[in-house]
N, C-alpha and C. Protein backbone atom coordinates (compact mmCIF):
# COMPACT_ATOMS: atom_id res chain seq x y z
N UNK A 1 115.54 109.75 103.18
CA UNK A 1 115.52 109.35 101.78
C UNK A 1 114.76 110.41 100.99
N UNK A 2 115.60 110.66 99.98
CA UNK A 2 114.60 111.92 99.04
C UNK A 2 113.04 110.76 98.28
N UNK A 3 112.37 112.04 97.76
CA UNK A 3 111.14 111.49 97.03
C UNK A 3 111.59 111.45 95.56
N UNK A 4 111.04 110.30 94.58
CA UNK A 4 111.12 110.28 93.76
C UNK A 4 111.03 111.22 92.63
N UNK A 5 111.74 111.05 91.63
CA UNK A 5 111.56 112.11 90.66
C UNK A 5 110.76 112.12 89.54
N UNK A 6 110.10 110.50 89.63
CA UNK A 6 109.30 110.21 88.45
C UNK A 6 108.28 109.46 89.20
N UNK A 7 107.58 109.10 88.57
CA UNK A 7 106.52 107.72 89.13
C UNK A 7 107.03 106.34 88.27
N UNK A 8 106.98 105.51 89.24
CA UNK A 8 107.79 104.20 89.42
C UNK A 8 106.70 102.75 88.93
N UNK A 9 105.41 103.22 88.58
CA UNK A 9 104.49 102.71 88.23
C UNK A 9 104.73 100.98 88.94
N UNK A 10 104.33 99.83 88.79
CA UNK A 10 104.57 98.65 89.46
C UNK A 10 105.86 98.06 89.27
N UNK A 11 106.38 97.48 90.02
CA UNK A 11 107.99 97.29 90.46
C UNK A 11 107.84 95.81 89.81
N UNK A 12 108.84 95.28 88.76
CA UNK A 12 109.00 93.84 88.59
C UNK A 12 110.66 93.62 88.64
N UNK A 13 110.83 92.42 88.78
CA UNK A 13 111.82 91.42 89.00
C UNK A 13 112.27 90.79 87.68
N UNK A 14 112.90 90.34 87.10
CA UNK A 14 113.10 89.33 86.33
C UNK A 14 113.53 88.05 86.99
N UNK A 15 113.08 87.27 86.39
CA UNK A 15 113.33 85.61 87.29
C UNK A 15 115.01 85.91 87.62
N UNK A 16 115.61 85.63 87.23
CA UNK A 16 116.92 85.79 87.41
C UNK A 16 117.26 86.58 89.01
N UNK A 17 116.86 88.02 88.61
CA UNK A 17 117.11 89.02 89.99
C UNK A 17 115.68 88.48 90.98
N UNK A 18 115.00 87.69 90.71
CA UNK A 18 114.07 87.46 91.81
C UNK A 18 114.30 85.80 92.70
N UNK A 19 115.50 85.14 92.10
CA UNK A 19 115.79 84.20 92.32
C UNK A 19 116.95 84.40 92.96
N UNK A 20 117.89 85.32 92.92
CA UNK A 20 119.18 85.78 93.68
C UNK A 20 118.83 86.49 94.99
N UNK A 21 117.57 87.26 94.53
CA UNK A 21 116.96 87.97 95.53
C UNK A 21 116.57 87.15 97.21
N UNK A 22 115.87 86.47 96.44
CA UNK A 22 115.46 85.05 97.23
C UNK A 22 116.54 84.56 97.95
N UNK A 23 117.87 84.06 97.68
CA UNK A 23 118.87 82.98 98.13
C UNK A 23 120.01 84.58 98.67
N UNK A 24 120.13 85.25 98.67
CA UNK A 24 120.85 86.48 98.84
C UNK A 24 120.25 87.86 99.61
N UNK A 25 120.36 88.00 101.03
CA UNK A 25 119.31 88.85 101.37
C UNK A 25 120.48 90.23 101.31
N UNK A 26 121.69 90.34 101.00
CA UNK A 26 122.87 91.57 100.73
C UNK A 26 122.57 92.04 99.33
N UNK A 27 122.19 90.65 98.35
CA UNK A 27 121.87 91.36 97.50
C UNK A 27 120.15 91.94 97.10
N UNK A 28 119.28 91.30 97.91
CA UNK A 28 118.09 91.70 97.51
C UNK A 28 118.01 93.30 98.49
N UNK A 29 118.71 93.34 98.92
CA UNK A 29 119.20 95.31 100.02
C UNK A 29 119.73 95.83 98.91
N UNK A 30 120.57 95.02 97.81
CA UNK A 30 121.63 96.42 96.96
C UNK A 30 120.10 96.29 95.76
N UNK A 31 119.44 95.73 95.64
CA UNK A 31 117.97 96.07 94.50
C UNK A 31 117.41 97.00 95.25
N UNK A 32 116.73 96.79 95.95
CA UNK A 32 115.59 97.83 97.09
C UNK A 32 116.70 99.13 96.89
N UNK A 33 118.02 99.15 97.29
CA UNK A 33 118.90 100.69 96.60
C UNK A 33 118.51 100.87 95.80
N UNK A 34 118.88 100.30 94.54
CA UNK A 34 119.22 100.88 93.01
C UNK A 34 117.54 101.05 92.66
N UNK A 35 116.74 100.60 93.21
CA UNK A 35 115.31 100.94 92.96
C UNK A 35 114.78 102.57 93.52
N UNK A 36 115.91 102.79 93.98
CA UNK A 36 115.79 104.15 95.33
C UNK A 36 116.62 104.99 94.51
N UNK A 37 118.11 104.84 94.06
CA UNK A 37 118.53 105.83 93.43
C UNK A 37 118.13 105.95 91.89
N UNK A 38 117.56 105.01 91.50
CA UNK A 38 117.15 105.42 89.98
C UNK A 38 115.90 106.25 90.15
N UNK A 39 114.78 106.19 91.69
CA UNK A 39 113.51 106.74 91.35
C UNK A 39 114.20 108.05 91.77
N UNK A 40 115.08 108.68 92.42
CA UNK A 40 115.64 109.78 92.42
C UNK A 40 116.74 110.48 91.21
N UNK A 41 116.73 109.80 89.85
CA UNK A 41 117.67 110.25 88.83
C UNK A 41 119.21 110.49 89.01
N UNK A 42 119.53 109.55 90.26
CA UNK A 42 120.54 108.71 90.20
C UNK A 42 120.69 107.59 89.15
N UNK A 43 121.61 107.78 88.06
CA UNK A 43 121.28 106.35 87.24
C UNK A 43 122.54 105.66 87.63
N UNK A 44 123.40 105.28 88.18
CA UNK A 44 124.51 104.80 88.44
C UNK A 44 125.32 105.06 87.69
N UNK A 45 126.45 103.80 86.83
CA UNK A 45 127.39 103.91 85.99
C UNK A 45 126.84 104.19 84.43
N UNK A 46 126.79 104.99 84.01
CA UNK A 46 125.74 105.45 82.59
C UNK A 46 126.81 106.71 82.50
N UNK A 47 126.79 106.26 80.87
CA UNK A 47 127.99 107.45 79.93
C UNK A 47 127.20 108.95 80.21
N UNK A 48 127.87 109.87 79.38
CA UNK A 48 127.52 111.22 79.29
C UNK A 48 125.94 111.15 78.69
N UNK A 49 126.51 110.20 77.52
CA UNK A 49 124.88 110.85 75.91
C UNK A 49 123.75 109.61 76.59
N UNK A 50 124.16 108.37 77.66
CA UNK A 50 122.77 108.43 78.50
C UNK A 50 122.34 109.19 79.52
N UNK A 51 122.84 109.51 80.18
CA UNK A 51 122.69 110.64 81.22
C UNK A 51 121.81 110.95 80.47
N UNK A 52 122.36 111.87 79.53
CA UNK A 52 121.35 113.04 78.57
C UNK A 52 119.99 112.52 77.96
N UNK A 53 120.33 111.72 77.84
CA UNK A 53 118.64 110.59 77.07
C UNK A 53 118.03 110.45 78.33
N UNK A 54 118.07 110.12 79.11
CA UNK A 54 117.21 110.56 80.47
C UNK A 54 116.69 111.57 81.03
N UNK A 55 117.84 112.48 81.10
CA UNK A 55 117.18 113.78 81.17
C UNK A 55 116.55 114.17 79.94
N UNK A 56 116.36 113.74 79.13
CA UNK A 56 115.46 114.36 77.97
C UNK A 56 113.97 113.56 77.85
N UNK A 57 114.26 112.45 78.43
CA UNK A 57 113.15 111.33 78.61
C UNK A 57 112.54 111.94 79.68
N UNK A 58 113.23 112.40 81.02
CA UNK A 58 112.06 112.77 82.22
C UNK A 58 111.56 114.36 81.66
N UNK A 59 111.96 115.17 80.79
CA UNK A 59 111.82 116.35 80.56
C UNK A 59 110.17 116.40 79.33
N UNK A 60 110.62 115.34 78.22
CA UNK A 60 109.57 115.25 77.18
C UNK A 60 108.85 113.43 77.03
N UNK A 61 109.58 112.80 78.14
CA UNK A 61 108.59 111.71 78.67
C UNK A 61 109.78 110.57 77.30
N UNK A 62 109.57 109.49 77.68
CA UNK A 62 110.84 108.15 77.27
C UNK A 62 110.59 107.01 78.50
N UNK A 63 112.08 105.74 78.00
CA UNK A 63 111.66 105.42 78.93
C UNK A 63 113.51 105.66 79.40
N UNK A 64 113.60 105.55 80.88
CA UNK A 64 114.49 105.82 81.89
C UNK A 64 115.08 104.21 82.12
N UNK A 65 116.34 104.56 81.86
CA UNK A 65 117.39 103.65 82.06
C UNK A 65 118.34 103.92 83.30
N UNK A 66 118.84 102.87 83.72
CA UNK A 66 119.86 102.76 84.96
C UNK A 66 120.60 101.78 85.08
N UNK A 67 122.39 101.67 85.52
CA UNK A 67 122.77 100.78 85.45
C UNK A 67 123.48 100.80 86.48
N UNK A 68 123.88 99.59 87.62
CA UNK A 68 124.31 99.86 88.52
C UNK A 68 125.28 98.15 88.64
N UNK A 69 126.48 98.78 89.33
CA UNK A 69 127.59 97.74 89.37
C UNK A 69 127.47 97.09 90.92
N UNK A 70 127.38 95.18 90.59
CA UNK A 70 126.92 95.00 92.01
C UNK A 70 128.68 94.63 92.65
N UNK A 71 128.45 95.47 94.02
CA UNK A 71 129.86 94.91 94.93
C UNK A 71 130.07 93.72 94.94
N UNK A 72 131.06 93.62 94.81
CA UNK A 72 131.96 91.74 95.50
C UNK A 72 131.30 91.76 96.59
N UNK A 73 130.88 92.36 97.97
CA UNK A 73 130.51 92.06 98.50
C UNK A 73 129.29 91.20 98.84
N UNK A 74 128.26 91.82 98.00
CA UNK A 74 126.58 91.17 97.68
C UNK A 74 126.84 89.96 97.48
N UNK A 75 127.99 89.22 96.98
CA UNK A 75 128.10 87.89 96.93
C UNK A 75 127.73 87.08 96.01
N UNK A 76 127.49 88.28 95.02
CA UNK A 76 126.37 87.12 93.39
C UNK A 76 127.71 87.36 92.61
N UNK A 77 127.62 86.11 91.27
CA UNK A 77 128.11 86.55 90.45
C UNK A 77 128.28 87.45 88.90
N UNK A 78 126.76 88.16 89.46
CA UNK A 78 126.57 88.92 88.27
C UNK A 78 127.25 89.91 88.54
N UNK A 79 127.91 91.20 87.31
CA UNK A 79 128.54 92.05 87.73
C UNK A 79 127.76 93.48 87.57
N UNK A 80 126.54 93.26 87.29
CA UNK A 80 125.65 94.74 87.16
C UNK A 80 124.37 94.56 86.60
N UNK A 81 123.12 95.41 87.62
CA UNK A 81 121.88 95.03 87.11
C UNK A 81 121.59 96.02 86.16
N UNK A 82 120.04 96.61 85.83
CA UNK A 82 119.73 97.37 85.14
C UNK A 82 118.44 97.44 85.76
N UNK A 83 117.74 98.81 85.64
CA UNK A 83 116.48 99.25 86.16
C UNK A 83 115.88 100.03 85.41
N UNK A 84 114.98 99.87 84.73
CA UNK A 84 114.51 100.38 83.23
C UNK A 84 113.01 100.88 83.62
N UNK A 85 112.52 101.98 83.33
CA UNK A 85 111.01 102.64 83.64
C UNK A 85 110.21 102.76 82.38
N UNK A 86 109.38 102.04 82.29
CA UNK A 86 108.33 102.26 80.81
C UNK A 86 108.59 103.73 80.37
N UNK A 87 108.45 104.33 79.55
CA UNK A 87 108.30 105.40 78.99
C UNK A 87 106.69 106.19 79.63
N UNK A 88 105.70 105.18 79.41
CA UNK A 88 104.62 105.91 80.11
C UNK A 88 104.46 105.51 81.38
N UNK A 89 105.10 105.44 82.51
CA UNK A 89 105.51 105.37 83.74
C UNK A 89 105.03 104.29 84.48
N UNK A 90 104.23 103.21 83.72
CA UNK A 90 103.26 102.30 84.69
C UNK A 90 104.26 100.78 84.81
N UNK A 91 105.44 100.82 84.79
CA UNK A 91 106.19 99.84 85.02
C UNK A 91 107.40 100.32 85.31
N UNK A 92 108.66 99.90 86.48
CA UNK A 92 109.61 99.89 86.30
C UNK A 92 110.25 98.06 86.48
N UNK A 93 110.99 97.80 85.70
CA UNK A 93 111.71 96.55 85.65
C UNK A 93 113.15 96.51 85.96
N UNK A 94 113.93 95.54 86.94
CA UNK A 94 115.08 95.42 87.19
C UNK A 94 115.42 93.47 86.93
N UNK A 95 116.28 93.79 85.83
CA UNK A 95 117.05 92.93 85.28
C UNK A 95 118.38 92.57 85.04
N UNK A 96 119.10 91.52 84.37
CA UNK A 96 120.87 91.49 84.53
C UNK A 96 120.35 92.05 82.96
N UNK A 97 121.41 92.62 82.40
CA UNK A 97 121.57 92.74 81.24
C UNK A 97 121.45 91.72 79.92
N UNK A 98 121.95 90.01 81.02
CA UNK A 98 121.54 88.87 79.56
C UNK A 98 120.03 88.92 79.94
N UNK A 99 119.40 88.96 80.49
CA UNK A 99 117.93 89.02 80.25
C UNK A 99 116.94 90.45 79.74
N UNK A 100 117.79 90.69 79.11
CA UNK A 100 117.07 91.66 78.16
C UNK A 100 116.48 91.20 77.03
């Protein structure tokens, strides 16, 4: 596994992804991923002009967005989380998108 590209400051859940997490151990493996490829600037499914807002965020500091599509397989019925990094690095949060 590569090393991160940012600092990941304390890892939170939103009730939602910590309650699927709980009852779903395929899907609490595809979080522990997307927690892995976002700290490596993997952002998943993200347009061109976010791409670029990220790389401009890890370059002059923001906060870092990620969006990742969960397989039919994982077995939930959400269809994509999100993994969002404070701008000043002391939080990253993974949430569904209605709990924003």
């Amino acid at each position: 596994m590569s090393s991160s590209v940012f600092p990941l400051g304390g890892i939170y859940l939103t009730a939602g992804v910590h309650q699927l997490s709980e009852q779903h151990q395929a899907f609490q493996s595809f979080v522990a991923f997307c927690i892995s490829q976002h700290s490596q600037g993997q952002w998943g499914s993200l347009c061109v002009s976010d791409q670029a807002s990220n790389q401009a965020a890890l370059e002059h500091g923001g906060r870092l967005f990620s969006s990742y599509s969960i397989p039919a397989s994982v077995g939930v019925s959400e269809p994509r989380v999100w993994v969002i990094t404070e701008s000043d690095r002391s939080a990253t949060t993974v949430l569904f998108p209605g709990e924003y």
